[in-house]
C-alpha atoms as a PDB file:
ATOM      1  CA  UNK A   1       0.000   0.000   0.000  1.00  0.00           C
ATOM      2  CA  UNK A   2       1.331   3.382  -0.984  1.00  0.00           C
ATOM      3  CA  UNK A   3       0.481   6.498   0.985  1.00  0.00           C
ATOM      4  CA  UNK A   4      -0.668   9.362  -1.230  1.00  0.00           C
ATOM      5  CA  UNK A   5       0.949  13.426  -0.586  1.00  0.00           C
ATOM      6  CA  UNK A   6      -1.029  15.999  -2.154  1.00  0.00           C
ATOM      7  CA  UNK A   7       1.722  19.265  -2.333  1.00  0.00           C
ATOM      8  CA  UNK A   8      -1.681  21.579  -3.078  1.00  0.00           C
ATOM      9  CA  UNK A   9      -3.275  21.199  -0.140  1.00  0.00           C
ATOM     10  CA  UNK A  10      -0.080  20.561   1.905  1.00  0.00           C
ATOM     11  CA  UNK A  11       1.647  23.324   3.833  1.00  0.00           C
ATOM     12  CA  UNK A  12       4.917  23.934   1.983  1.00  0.00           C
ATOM     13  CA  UNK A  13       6.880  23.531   5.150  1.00  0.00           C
ATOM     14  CA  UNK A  14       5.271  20.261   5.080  1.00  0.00           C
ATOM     15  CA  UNK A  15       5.980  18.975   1.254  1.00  0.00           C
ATOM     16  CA  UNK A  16       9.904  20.781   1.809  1.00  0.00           C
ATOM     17  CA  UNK A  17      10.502  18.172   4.780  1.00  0.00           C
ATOM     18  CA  UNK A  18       8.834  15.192   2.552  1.00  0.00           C
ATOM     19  CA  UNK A  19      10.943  16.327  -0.387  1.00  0.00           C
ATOM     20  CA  UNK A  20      14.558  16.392   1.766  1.00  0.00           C
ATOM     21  CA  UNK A  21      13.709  13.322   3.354  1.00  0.00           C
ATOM     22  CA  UNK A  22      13.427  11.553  -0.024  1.00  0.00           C
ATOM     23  CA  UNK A  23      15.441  13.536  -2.837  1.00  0.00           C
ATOM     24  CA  UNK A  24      18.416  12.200  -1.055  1.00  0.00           C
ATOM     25  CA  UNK A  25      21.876  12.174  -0.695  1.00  0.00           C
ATOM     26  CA  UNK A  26      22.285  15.627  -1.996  1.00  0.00           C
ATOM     27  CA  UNK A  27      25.739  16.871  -2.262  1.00  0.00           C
ATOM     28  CA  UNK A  28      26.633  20.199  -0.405  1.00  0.00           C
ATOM     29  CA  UNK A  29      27.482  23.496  -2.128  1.00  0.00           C
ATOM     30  CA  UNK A  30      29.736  25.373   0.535  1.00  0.00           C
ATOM     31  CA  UNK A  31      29.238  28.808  -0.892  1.00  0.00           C
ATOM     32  CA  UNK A  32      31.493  31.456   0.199  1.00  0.00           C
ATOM     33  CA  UNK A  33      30.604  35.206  -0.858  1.00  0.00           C
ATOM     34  CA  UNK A  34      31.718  38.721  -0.204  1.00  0.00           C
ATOM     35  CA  UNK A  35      29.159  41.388   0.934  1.00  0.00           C
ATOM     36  CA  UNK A  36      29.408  44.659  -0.562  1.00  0.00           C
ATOM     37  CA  UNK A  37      31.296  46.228   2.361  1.00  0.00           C
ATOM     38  CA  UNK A  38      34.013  43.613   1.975  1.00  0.00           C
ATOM     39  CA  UNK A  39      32.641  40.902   4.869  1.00  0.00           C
ATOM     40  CA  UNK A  40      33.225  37.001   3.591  1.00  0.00           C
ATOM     41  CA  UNK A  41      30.385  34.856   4.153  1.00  0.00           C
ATOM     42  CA  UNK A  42      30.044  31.419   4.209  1.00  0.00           C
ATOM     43  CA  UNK A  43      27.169  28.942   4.022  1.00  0.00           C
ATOM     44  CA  UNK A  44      26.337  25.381   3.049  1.00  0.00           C
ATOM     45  CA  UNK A  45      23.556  24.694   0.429  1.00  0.00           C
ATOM     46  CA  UNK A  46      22.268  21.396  -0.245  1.00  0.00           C
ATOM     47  CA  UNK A  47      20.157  22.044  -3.267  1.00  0.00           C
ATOM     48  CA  UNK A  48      23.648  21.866  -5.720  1.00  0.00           C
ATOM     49  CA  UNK A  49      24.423  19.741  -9.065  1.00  0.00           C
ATOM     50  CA  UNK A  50      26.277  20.684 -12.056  1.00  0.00           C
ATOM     51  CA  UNK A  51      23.980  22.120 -14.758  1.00  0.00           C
ATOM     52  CA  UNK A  52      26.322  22.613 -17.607  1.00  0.00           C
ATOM     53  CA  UNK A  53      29.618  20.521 -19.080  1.00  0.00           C
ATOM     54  CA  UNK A  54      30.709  22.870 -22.034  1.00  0.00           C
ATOM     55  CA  UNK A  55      30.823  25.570 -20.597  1.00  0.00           C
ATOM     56  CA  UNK A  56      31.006  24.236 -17.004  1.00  0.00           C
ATOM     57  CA  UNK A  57      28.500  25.462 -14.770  1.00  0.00           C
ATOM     58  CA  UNK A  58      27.200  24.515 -11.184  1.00  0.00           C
ATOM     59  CA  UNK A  59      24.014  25.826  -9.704  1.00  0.00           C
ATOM     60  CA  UNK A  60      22.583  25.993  -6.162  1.00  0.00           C
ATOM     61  CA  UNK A  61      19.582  26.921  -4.585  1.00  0.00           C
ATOM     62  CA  UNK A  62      18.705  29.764  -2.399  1.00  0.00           C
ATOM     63  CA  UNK A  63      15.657  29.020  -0.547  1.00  0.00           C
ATOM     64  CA  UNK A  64      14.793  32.405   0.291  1.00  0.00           C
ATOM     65  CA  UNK A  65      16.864  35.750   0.237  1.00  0.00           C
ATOM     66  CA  UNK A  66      19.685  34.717   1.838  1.00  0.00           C
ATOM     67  CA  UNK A  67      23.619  36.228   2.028  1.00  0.00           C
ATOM     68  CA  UNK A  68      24.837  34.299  -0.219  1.00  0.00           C
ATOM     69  CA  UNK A  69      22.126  35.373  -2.756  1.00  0.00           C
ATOM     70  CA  UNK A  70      21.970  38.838  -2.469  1.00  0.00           C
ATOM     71  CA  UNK A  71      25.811  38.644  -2.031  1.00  0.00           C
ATOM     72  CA  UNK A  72      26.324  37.141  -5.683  1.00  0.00           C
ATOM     73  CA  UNK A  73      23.974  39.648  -7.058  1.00  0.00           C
ATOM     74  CA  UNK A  74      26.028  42.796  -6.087  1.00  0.00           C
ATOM     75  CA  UNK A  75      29.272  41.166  -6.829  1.00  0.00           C
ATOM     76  CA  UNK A  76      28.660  38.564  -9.202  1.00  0.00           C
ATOM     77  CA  UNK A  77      30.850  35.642  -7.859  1.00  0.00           C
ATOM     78  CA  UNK A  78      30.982  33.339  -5.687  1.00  0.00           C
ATOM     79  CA  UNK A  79      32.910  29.758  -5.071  1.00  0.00           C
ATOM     80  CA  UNK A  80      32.287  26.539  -4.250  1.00  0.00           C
ATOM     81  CA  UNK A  81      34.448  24.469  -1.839  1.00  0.00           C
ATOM     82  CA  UNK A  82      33.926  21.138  -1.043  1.00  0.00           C
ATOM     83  CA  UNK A  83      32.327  20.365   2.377  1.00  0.00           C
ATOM     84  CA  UNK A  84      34.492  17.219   3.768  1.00  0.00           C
ATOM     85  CA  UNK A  85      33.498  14.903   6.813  1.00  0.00           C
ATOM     86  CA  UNK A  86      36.120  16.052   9.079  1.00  0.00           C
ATOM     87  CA  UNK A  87      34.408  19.589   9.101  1.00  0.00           C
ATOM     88  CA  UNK A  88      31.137  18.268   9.565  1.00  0.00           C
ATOM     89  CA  UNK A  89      30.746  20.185  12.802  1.00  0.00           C
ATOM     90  CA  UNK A  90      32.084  23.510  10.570  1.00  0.00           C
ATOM     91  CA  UNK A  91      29.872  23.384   7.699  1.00  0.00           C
ATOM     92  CA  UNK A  92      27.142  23.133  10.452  1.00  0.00           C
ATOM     93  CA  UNK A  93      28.078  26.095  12.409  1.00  0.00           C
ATOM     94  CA  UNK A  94      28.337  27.854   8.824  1.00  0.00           C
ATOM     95  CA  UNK A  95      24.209  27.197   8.847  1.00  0.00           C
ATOM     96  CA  UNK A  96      23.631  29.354  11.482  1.00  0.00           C
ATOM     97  CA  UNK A  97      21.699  32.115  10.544  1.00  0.00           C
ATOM     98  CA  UNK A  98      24.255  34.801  11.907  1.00  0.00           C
ATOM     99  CA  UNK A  99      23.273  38.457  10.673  1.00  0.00           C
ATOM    100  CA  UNK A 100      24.616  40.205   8.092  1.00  0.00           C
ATOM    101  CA  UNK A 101      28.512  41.580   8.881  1.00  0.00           C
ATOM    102  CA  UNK A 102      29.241  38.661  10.506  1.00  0.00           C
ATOM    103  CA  UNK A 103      31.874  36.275   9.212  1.00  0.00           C
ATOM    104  CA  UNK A 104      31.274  32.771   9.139  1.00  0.00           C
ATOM    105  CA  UNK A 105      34.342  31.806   8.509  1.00  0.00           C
ATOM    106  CA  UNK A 106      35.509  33.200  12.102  1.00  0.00           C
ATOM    107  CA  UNK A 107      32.400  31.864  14.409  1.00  0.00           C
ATOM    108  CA  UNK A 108      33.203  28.167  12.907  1.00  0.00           C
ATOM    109  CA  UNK A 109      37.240  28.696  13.366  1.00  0.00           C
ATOM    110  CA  UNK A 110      37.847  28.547   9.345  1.00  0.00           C
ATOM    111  CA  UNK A 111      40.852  29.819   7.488  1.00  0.00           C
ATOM    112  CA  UNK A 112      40.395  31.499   4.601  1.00  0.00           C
ATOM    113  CA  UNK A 113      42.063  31.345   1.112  1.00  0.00           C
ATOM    114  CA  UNK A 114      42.666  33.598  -1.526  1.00  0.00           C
ATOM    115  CA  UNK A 115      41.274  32.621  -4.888  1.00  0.00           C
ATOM    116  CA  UNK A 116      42.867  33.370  -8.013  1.00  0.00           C
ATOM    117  CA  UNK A 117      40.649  34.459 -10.420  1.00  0.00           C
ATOM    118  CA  UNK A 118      37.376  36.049  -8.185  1.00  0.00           C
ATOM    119  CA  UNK A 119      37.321  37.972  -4.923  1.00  0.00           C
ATOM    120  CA  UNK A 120      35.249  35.628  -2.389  1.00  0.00           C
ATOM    121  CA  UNK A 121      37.755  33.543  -0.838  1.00  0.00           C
ATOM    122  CA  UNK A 122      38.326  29.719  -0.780  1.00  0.00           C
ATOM    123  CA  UNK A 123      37.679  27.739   2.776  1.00  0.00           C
ATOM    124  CA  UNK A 124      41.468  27.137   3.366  1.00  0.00           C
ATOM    125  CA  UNK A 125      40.614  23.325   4.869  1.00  0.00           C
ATOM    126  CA  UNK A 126      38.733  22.201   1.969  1.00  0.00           C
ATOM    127  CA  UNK A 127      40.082  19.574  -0.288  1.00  0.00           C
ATOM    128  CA  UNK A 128      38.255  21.263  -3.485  1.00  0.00           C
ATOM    129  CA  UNK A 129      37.372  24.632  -4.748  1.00  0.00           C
ATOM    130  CA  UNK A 130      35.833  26.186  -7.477  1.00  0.00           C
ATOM    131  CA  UNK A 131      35.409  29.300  -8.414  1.00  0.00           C
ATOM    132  CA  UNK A 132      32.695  30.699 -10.302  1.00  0.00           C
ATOM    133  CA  UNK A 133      31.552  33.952 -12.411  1.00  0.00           C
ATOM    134  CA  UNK A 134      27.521  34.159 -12.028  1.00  0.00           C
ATOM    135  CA  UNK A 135      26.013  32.835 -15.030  1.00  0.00           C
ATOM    136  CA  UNK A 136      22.765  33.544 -14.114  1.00  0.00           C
ATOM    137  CA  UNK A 137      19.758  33.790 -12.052  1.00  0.00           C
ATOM    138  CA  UNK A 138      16.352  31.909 -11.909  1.00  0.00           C
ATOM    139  CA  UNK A 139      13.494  32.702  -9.473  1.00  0.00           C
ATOM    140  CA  UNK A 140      10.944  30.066  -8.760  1.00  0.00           C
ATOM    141  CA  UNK A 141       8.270  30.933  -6.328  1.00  0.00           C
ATOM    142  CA  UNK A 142       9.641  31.557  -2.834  1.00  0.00           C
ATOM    143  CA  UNK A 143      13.319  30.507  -4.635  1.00  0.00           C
ATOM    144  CA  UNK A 144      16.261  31.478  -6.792  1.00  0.00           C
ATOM    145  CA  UNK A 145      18.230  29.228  -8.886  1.00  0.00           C
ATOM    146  CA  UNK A 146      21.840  30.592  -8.841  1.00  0.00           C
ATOM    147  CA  UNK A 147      24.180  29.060 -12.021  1.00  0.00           C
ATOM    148  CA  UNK A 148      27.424  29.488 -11.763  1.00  0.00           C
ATOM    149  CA  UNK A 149      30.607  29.265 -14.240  1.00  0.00           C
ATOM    150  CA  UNK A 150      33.124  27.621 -13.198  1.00  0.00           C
ATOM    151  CA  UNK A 151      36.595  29.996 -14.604  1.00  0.00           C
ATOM    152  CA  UNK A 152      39.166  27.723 -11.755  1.00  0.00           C
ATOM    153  CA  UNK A 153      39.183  25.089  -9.962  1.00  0.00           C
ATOM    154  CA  UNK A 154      41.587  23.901  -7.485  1.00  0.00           C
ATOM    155  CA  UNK A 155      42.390  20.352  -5.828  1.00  0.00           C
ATOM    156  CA  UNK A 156      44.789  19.227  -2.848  1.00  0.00           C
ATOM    157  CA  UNK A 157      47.012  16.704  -4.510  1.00  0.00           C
ATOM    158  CA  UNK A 158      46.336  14.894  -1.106  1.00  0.00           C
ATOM    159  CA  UNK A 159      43.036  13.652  -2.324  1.00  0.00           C
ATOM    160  CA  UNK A 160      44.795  12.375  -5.796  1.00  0.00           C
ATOM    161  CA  UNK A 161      45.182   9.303  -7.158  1.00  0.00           C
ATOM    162  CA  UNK A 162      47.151   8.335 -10.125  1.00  0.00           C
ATOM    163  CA  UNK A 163      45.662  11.690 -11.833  1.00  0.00           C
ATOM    164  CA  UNK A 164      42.039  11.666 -10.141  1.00  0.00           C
ATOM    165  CA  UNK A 165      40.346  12.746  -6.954  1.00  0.00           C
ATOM    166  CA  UNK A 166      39.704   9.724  -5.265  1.00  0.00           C
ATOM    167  CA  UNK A 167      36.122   9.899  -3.230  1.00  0.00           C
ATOM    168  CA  UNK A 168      37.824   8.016  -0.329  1.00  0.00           C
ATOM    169  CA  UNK A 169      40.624  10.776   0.619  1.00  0.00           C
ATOM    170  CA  UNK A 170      37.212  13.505  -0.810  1.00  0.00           C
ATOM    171  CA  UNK A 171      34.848  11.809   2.259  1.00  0.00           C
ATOM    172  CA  UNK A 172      32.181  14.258   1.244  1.00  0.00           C
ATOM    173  CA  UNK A 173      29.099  15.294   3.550  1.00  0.00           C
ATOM    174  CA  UNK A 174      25.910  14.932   1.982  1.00  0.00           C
ATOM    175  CA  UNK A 175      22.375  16.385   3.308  1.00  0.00           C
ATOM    176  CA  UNK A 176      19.154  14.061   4.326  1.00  0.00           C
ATOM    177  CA  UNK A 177      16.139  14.648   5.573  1.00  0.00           C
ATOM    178  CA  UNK A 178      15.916  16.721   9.124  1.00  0.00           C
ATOM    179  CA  UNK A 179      19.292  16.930  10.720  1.00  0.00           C
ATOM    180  CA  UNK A 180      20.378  13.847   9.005  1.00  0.00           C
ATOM    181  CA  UNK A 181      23.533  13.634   7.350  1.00  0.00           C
ATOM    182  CA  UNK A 182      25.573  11.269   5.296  1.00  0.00           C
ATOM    183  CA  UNK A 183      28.993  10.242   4.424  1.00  0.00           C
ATOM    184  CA  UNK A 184      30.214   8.234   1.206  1.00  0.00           C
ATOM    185  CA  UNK A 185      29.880   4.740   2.972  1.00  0.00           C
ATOM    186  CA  UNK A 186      30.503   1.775   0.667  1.00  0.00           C
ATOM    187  CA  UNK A 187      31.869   2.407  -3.040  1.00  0.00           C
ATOM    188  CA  UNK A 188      30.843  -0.035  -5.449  1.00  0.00           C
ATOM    189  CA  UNK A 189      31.703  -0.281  -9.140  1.00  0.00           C
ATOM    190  CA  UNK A 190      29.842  -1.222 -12.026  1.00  0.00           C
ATOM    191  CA  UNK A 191      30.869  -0.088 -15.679  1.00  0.00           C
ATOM    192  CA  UNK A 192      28.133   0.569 -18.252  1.00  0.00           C
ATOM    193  CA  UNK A 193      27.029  -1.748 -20.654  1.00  0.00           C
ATOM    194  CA  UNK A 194      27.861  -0.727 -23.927  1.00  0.00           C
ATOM    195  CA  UNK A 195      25.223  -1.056 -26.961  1.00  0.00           C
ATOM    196  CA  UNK A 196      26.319  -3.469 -29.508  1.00  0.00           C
ATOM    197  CA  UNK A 197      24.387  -1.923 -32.695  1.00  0.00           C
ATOM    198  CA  UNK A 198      25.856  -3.946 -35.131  1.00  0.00           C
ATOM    199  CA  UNK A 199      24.399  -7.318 -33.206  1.00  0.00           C
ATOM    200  CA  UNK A 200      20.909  -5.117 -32.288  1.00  0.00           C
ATOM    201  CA  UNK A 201      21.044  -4.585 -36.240  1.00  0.00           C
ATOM    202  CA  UNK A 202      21.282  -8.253 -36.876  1.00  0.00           C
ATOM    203  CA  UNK A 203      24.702  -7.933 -38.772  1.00  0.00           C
END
């Protein structure tokens, strides 16, 4: 038996926390931005996927007029840094909703940084970065699509292997539903099948 969720006459607070606990793992854009008077800011966002190969773009999610929205709109960059188990407790803190002029990056004992080719700085203890030029913008309903290209990207040669990142040394946090959280767990492989047309063809 199935149990049937109507989102129209649902309370969207209710349908959000039915739609986080099951559009899951979702991979964590740490966004860090720099307000107009110069103040970093840092916060995770767990609505994040790549949107574009050629050119390379990313996008998050901005439910509601946050910093890091309003930030990317006056400056028009932000970047992306990977958020790793070990700073679990970090990227948390970096939730909080601290007001504006606040840096995030000191209440959760980060170092910063500096990029090379935009302004907002890099989380120093992150194994990944990129940096991004806003693309741009989307707004649906109460929120805004942000797409970002990606002009740099950085990786600790720590997390390398023979040429690649290797998603052991990455351990990246993902987002569940309520204050769940996940780590990588078990890797398995399994190679795609490839599509033999000349025996589908009958040759």
């Amino acid at each position: 038996m199935r149990i049937d969720f109507d989102p129209a006459v649902m309370s969207s607070a209710e349908f959000y926390r039915l739609l986080t606990a099951t559009v899951v793992p979702r991979p964590i854009a740490w966004v860090s931005t720099v307000a107009a008077d110069g103040t970093p800011n840092l916060a995770p966002h767990s609505f994040f996927t790549i949107s574009s190969v050629a050119p390379p773009v990313v996008q998050f999610t901005s439910v509601g007029r946050k910093d890091s929205l309003r930030n990317v709109e006056a400056t028009g960059q932000f970047v992306v840094s990977l958020a790793p188990e070990p700073l679990m407790s970090q990227v948390n803190v970096t939730a909080t909703a601290f007001p504006p002029g606040v840096s995030e990056f000191e209440q959760a004992g980060l170092g910063t940084e500096p990029s090379l080719r935009v302004k907002p700085p890099r989380v120093a203890e992150s194994p990944v970065a990129l940096e991004c030029e806003l693309h741009s913008t989307l707004g649906i309903g109460n929120s805004t699509v942000v797409f970002g290209r990606v002009v740099h990207a950085v990786i600790s040669d720590e997390v390398m292997v023979d040429g690649h990142p290797e998603i052991g040394r990455l351990a990246p946090l993902a987002r569940l539903g309520r204050d769940e959280w996940g780590t990588v767990g078990a890797v398995r492989k399994l190679s795609r099948v490839p599509y033999a047309r000349d025996e589908a063809d009958g040759a």
